[in-house]
Protein backbone atom coordinates (compact mmCIF):
# COMPACT_ATOMS: atom_id res chain seq x y z
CA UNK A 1 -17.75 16.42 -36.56
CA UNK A 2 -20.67 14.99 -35.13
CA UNK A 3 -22.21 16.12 -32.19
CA UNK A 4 -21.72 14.68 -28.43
CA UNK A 5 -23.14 14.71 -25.24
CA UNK A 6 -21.50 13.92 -21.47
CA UNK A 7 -23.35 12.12 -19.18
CA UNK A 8 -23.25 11.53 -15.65
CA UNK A 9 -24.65 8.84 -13.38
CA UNK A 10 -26.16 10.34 -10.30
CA UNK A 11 -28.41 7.31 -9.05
CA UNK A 12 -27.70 4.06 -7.98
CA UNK A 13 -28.99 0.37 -9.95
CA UNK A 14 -29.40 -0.95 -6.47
CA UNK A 15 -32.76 -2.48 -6.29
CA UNK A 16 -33.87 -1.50 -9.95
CA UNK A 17 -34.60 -3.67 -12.42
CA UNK A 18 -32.11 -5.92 -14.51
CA UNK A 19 -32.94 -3.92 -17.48
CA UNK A 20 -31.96 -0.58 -16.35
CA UNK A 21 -28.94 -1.87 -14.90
CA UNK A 22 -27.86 -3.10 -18.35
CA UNK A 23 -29.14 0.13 -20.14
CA UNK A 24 -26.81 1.88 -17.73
CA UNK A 25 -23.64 -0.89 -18.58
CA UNK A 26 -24.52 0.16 -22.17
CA UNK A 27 -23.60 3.66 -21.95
CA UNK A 28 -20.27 2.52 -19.96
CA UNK A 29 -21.50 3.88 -16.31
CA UNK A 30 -21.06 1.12 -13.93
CA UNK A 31 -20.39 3.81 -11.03
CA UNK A 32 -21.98 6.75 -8.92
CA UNK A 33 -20.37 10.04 -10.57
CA UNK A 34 -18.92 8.53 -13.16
CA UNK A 35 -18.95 10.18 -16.76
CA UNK A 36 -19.00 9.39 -20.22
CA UNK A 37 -18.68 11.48 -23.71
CA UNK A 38 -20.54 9.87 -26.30
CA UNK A 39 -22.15 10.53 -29.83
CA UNK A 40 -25.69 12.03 -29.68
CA UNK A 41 -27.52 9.39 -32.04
CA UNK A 42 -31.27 8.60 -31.60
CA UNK A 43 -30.36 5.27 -29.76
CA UNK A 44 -28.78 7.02 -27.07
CA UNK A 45 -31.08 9.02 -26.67
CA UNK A 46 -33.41 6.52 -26.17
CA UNK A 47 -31.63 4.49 -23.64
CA UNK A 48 -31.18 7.99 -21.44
CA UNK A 49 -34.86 8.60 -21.45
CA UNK A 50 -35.32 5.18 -19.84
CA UNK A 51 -32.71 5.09 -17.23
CA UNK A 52 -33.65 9.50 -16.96
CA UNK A 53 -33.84 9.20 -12.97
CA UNK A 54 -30.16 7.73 -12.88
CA UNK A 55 -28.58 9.61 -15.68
CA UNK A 56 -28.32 13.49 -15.93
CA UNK A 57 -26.58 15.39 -19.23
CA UNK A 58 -24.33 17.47 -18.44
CA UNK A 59 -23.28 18.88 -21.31
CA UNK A 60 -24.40 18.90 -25.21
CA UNK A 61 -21.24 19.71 -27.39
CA UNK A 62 -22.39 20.35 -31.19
């Protein structure tokens, strides 16, 4: 089983730019508090560490 990790959007893509509001579409949050499950590959990652002041991890299952 491969390993996930839930995420949670805690800031707001008003007034950011384009590009961090389509990093955040492309983890599926579109919405304060929302939260998603998804697989813990090195893109994801990635796109976390960019949008890291909107995004917080709430849990690492493994």
């Amino acid at each position: 089983m491969a390993k996930t990790i839930v995420i949670k959007q805690i800031g707001s893509p008003i007034r950011r730019p384009e590009k961090q509001r389509q990093t955040l579409i492309g983890l599926g949050l579109n919405k304060m508090h929302k939260t998603r499950e998804l697989e813990d590959t090195p893109a994801v990652r990635g796109m976390i560490n960019k949008i890291s002041h909107m995004v917080e991890i709430v849990e690492e299952k493994g």
